[in-house]
C-alpha atoms as a PDB file:
ATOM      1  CA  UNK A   1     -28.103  75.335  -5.197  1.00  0.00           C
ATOM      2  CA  UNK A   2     -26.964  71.769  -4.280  1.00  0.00           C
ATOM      3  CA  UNK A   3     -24.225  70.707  -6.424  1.00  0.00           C
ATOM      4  CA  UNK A   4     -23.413  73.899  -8.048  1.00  0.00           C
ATOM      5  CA  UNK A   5     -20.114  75.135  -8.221  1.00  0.00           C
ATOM      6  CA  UNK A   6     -19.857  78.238  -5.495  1.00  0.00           C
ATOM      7  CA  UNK A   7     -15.976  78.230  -5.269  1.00  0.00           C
ATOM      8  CA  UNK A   8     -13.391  76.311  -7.361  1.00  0.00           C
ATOM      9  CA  UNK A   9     -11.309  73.385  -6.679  1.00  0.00           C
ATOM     10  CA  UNK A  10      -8.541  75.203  -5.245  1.00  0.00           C
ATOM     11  CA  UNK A  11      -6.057  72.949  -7.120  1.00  0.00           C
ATOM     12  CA  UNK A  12      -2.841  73.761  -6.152  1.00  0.00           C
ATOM     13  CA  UNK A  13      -3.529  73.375  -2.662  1.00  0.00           C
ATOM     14  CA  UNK A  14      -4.769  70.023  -3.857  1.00  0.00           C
ATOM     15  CA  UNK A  15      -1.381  69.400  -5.238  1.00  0.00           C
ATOM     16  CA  UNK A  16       0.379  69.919  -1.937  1.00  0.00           C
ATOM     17  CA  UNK A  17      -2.169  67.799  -0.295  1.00  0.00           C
ATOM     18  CA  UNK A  18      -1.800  64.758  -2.588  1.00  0.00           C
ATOM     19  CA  UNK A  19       2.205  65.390  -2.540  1.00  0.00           C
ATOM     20  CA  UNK A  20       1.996  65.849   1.602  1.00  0.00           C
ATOM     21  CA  UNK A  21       0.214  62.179   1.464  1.00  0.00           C
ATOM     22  CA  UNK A  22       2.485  60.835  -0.566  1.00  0.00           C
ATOM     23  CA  UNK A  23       5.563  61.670   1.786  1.00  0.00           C
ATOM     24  CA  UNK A  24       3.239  59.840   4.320  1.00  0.00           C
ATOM     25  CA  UNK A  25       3.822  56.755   2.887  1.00  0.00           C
ATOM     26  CA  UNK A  26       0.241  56.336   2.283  1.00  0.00           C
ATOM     27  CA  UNK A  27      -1.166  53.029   0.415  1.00  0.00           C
ATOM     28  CA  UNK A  28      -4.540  54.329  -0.820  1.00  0.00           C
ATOM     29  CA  UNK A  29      -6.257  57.745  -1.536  1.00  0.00           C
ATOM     30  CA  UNK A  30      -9.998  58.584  -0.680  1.00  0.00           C
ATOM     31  CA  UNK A  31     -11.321  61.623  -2.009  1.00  0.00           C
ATOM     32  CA  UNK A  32     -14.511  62.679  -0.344  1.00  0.00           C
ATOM     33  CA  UNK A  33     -16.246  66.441  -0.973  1.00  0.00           C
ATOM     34  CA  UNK A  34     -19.509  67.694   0.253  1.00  0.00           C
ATOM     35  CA  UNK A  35     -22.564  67.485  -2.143  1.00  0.00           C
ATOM     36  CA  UNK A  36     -20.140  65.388  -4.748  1.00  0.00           C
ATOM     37  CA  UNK A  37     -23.392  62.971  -5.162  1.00  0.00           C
ATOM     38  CA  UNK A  38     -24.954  65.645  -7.272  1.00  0.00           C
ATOM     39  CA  UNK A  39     -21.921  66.922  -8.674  1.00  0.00           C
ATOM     40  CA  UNK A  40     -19.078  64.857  -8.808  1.00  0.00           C
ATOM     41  CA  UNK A  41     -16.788  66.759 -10.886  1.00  0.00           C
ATOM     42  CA  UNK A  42     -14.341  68.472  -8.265  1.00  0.00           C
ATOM     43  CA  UNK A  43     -13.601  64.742  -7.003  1.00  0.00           C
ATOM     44  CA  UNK A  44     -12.753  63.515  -9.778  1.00  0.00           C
ATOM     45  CA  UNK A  45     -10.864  66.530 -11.032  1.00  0.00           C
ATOM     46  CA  UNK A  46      -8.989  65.959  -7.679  1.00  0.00           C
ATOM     47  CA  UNK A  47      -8.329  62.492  -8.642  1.00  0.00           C
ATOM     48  CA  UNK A  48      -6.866  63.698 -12.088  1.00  0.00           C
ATOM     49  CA  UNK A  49      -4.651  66.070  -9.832  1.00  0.00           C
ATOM     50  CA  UNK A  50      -3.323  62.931  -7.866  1.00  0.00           C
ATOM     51  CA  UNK A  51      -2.576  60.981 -10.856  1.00  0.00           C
ATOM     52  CA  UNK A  52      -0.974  63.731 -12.307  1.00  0.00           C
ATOM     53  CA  UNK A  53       1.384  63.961  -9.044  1.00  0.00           C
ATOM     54  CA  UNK A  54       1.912  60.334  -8.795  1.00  0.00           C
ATOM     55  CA  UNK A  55       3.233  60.354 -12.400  1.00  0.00           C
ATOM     56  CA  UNK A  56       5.883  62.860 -11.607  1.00  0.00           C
ATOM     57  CA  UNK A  57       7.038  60.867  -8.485  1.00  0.00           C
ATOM     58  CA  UNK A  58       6.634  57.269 -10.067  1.00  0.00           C
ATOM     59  CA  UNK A  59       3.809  55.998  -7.285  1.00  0.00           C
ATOM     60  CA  UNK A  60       1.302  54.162  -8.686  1.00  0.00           C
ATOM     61  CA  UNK A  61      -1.528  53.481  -5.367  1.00  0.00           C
ATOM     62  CA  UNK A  62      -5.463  53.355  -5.909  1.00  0.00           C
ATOM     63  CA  UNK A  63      -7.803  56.088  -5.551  1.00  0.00           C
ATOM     64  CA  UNK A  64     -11.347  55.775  -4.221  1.00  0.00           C
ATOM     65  CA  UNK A  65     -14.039  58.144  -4.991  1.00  0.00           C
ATOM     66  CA  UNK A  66     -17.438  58.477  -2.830  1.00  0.00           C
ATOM     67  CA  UNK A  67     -19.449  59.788  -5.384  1.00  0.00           C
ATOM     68  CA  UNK A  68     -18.539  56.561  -7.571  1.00  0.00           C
ATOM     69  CA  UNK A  69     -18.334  53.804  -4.855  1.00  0.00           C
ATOM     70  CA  UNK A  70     -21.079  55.203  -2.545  1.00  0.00           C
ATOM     71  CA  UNK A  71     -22.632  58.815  -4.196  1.00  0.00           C
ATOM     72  CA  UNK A  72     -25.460  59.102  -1.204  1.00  0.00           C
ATOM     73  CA  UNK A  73     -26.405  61.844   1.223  1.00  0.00           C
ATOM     74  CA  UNK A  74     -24.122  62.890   4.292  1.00  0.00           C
ATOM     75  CA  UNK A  75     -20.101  63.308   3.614  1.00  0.00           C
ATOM     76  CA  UNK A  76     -19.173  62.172   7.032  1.00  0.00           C
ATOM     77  CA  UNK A  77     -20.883  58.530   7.025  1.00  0.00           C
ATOM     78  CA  UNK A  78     -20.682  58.137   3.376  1.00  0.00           C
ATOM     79  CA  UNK A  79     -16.411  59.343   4.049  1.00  0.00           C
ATOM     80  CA  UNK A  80     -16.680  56.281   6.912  1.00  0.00           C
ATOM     81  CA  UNK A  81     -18.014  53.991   4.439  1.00  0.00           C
ATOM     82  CA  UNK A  82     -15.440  54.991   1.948  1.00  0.00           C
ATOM     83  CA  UNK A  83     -12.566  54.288   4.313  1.00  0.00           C
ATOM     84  CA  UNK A  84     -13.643  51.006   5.495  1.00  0.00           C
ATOM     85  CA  UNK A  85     -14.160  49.758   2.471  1.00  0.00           C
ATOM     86  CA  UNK A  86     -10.334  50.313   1.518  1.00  0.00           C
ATOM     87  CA  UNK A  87      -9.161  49.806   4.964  1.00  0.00           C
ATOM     88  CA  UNK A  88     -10.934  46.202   5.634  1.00  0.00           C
ATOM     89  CA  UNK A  89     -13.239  45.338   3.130  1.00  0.00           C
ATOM     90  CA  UNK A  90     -11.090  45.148  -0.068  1.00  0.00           C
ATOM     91  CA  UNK A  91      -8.011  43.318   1.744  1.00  0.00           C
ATOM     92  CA  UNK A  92     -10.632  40.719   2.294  1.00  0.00           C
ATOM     93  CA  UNK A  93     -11.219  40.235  -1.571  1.00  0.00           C
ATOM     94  CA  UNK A  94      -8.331  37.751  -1.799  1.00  0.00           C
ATOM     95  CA  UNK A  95      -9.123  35.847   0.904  1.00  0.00           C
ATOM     96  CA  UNK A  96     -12.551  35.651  -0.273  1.00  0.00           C
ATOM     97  CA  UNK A  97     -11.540  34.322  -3.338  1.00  0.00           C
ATOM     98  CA  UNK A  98      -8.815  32.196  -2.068  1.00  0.00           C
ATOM     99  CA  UNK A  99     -11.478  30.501  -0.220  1.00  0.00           C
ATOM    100  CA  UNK A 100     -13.857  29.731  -3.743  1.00  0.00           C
ATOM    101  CA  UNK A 101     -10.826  28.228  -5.447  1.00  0.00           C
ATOM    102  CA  UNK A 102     -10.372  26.059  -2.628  1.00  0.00           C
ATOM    103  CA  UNK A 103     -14.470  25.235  -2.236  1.00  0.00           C
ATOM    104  CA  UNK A 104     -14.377  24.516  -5.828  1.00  0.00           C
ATOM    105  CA  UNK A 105     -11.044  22.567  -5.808  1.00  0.00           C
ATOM    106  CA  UNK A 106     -12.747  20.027  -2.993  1.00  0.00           C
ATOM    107  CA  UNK A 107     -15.918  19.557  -5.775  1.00  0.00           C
ATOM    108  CA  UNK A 108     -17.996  22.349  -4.388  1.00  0.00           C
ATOM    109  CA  UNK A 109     -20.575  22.810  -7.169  1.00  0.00           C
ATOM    110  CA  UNK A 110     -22.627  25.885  -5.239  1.00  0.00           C
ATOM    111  CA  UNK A 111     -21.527  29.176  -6.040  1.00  0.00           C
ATOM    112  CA  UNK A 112     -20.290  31.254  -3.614  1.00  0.00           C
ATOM    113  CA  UNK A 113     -21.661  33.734  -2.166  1.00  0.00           C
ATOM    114  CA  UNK A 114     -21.186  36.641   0.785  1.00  0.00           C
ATOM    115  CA  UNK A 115     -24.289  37.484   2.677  1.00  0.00           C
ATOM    116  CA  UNK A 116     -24.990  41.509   3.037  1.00  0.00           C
ATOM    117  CA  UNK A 117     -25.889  43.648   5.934  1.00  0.00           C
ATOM    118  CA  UNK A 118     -29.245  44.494   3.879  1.00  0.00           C
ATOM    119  CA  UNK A 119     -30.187  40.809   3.314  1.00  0.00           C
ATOM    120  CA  UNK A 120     -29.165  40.223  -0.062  1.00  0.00           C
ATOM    121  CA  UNK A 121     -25.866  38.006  -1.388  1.00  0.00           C
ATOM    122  CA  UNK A 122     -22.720  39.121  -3.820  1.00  0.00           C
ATOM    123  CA  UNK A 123     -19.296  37.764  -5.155  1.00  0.00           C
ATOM    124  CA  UNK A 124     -16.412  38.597  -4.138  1.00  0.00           C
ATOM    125  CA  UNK A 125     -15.676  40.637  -6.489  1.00  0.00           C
ATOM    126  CA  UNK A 126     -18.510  43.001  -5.882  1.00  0.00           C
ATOM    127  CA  UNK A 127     -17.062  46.737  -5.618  1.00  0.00           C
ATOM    128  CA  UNK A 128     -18.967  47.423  -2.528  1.00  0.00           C
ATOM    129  CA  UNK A 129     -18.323  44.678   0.066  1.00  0.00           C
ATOM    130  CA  UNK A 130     -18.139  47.408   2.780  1.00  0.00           C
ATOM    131  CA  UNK A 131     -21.757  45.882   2.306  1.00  0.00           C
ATOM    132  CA  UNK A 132     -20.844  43.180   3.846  1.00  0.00           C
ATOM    133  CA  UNK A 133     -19.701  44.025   7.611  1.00  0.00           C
ATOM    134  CA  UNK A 134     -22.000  42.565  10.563  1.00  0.00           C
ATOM    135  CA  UNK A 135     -23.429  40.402   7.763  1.00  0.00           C
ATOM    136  CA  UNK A 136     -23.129  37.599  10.259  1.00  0.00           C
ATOM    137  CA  UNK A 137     -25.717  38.227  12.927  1.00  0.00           C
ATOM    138  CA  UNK A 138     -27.966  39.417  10.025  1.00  0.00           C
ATOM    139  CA  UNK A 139     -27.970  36.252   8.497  1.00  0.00           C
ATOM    140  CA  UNK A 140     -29.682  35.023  12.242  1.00  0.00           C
ATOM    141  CA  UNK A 141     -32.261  37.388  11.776  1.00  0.00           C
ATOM    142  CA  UNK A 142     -33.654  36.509   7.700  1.00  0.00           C
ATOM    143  CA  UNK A 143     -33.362  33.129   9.622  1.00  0.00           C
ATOM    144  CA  UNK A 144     -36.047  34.089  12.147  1.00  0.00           C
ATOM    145  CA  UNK A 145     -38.131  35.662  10.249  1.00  0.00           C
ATOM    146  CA  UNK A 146     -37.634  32.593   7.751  1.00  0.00           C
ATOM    147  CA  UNK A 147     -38.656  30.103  10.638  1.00  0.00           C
ATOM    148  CA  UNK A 148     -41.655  32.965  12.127  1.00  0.00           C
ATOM    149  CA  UNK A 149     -43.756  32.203   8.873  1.00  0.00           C
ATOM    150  CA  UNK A 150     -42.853  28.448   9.096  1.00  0.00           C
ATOM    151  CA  UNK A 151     -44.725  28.259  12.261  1.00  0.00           C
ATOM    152  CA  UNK A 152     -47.126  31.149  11.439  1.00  0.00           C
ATOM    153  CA  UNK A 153     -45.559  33.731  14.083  1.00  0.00           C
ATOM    154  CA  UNK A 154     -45.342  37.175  12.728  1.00  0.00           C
ATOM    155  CA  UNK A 155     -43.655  39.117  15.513  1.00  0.00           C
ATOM    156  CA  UNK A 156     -40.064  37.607  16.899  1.00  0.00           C
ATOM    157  CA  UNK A 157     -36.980  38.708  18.843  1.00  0.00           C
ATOM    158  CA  UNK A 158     -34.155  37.455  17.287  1.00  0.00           C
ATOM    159  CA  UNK A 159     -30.492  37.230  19.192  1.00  0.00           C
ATOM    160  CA  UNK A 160     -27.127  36.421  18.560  1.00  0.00           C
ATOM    161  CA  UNK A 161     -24.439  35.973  21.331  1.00  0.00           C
ATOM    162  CA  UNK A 162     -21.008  35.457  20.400  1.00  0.00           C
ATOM    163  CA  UNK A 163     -17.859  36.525  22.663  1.00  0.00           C
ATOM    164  CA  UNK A 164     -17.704  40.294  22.539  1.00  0.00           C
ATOM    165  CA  UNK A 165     -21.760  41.717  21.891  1.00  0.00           C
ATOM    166  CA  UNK A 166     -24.867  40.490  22.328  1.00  0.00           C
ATOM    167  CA  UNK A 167     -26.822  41.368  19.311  1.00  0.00           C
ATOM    168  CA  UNK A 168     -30.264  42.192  18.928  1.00  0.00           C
ATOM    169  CA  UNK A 169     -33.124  41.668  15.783  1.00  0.00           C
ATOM    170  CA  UNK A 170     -37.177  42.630  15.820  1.00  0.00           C
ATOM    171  CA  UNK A 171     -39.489  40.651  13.406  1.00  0.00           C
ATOM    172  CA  UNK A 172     -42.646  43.079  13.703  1.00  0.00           C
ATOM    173  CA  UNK A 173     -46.034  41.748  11.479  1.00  0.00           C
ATOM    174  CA  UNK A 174     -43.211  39.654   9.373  1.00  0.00           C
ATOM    175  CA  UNK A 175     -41.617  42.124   8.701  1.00  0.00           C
ATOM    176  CA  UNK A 176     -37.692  43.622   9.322  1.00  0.00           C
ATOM    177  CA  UNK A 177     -36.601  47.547   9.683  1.00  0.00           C
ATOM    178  CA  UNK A 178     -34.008  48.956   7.148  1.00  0.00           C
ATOM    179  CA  UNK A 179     -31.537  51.275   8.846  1.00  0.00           C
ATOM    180  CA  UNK A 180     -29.927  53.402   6.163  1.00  0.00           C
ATOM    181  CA  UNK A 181     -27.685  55.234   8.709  1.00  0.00           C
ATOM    182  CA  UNK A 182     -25.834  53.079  11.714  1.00  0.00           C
ATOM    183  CA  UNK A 183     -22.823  53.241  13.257  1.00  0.00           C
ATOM    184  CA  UNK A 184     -19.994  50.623  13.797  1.00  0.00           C
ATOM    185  CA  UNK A 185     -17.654  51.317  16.626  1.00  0.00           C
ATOM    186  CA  UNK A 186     -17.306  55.324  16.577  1.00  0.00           C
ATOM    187  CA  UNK A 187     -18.288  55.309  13.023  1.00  0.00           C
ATOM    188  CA  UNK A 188     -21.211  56.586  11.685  1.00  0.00           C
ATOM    189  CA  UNK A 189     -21.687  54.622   8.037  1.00  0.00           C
ATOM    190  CA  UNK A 190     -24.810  55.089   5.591  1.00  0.00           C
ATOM    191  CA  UNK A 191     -24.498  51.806   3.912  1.00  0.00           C
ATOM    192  CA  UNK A 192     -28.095  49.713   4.137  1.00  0.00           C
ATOM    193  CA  UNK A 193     -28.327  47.781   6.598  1.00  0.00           C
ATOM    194  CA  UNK A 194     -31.849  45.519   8.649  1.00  0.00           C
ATOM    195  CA  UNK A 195     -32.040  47.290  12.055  1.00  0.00           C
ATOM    196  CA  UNK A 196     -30.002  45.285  14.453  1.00  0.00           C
ATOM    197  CA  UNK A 197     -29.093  46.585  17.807  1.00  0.00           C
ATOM    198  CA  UNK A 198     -25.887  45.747  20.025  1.00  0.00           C
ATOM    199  CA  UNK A 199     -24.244  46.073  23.335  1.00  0.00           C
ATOM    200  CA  UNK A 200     -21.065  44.754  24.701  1.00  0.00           C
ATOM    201  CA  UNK A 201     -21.878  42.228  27.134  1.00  0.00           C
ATOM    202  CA  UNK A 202     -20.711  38.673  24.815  1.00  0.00           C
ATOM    203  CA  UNK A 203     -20.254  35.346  25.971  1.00  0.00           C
ATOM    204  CA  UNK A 204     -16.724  36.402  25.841  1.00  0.00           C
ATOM    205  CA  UNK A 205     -16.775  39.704  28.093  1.00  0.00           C
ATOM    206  CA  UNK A 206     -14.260  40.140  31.142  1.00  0.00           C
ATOM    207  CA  UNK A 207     -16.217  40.133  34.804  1.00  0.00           C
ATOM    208  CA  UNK A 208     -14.275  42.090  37.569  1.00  0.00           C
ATOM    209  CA  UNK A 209     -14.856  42.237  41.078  1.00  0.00           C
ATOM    210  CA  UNK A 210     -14.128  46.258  41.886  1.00  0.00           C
ATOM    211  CA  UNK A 211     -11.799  45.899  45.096  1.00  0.00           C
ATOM    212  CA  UNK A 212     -12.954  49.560  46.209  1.00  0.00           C
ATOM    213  CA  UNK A 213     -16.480  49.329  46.260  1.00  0.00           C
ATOM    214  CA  UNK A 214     -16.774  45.621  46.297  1.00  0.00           C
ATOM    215  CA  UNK A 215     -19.167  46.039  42.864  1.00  0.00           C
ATOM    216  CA  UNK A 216     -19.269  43.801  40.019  1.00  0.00           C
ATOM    217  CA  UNK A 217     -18.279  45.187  36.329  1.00  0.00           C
ATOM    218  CA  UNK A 218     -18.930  43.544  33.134  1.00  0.00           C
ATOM    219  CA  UNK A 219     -16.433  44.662  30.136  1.00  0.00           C
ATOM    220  CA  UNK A 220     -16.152  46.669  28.078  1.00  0.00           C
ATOM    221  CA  UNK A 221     -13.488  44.326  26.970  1.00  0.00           C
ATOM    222  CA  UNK A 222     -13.355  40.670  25.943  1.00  0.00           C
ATOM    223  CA  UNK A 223     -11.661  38.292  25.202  1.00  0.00           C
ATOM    224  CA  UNK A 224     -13.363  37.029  22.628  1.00  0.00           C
ATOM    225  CA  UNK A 225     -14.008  33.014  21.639  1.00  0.00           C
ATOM    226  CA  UNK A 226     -10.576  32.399  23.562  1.00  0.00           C
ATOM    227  CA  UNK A 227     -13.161  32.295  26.500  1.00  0.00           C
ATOM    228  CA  UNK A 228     -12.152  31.430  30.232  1.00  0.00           C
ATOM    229  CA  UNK A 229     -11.614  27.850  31.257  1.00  0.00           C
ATOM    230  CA  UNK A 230     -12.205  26.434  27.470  1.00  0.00           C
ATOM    231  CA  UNK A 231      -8.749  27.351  26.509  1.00  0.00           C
ATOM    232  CA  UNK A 232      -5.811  26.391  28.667  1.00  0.00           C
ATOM    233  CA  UNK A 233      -4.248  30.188  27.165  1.00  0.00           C
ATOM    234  CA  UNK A 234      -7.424  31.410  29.346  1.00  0.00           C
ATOM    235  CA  UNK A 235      -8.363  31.840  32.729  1.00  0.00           C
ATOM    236  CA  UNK A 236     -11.804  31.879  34.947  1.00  0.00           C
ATOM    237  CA  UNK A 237     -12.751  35.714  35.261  1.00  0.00           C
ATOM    238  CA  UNK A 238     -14.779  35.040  31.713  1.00  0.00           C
END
């Protein structure tokens, strides 16, 4: 019964909701429905509903749909995904590409690429760079493993510390875990990603000396690379 039609799109309801956004102010629509990866038609009859209500009040703003951008198991992550993508991902295409003119305007002749959370590499004008998030400390652990069969060592604990987490990577028999569920902050995303565990305790995080019970605390906040006595903006409790 997955992905059959049990009860239609209740479609003027979905007119109010669409016209209730727009008085919002809102930039962007995402349209997520359960089981829409097997049967995408009420999303994108939803999106024609949209349109159709934009027209009449002369918006024009983009609409996302999960079963085209990411049509995978699990509305809640694959909603998550959805909204960071449009939230942070895709402001960060014209930067991105900002940043090749100006490689290639200094004589860069290597094309340019963005490393994934899964491993691989894509342009900047790939439609999924949600891909892309945490991509950094990844990029440590393909390293490792990289180096670990350079030197023959098959099983490795890779790290990365920066100023807010301290990030964690297993090489087991050569070999790294794919996590196809994780979660970033409170969100829970299903977006491929090599197995990479974190906790809050950076090069960057705040120490406190509890005045009560005389204990010390570490975090949860930080301040980040502006850290302690490096900066004159900072101070010595980092």
């Amino acid at each position: 019964l997955i992905g059959m039609e049990m009860i239609p799109l209740y479609e003027e309801e979905a007119r109010e909701a669409v016209g209730y956004l727009l008085d919002r102010g809102v930039r962007a629509v995402c349209i997520c429905f359960l089981y829409s990866y097997q049967n995408p038609s009420h999303e994108r009859r939803m999106a024609e509903i949209a349109r159709e209500v934009m027209s009449e009040r002369g918006v024009d703003i983009p609409l996302y749909l999960s079963s085209e951008q990411n049509p995978v198991r699990g509305e809640l992550p694959r909603l998550n995904s959805l909204i960071l993508e449009v939230y942070a991902a895709r402001p960060s295409r014209l930067q991105l590409v900002r940043m090749r003119e100006r490689l290639k305007e200094l004589g860069s002749p290597a094309p340019f690429r963005i490393l994934t959370s899964y491993g691989g590499t894509v342009s900047p004008e790939h439609e999924w760079l949600v891909s892309t998030l945490v991509s950094g400390p990844i990029g440590g652990i393909i390293g490792g493993n990289r180096l670990g069969d350079h030197l023959g060592i098959a099983n490795l604990v890779c790290t990365d510390i920066g100023g807010t987490s301290f990030d964690v990577g297993l090489i087991t028999e050569g070999q790294h875990a794919i996590r196809t569920e994780w979660a970033l902050a409170q969100f829970v995303l299903n977006t491929p990603m090599i197995a990479m565990d974190s906790i809050g305790a950076g090069t960057g995080t705040y120490v406190r000396l509890d005045p009560v019970i005389r204990r010390i605390n570490l975090g949860p906040d930080s301040a980040g690379y502006r850290v302690g006595v490096c900066y004159e903006a900072g101070g010595v409790d980092t």
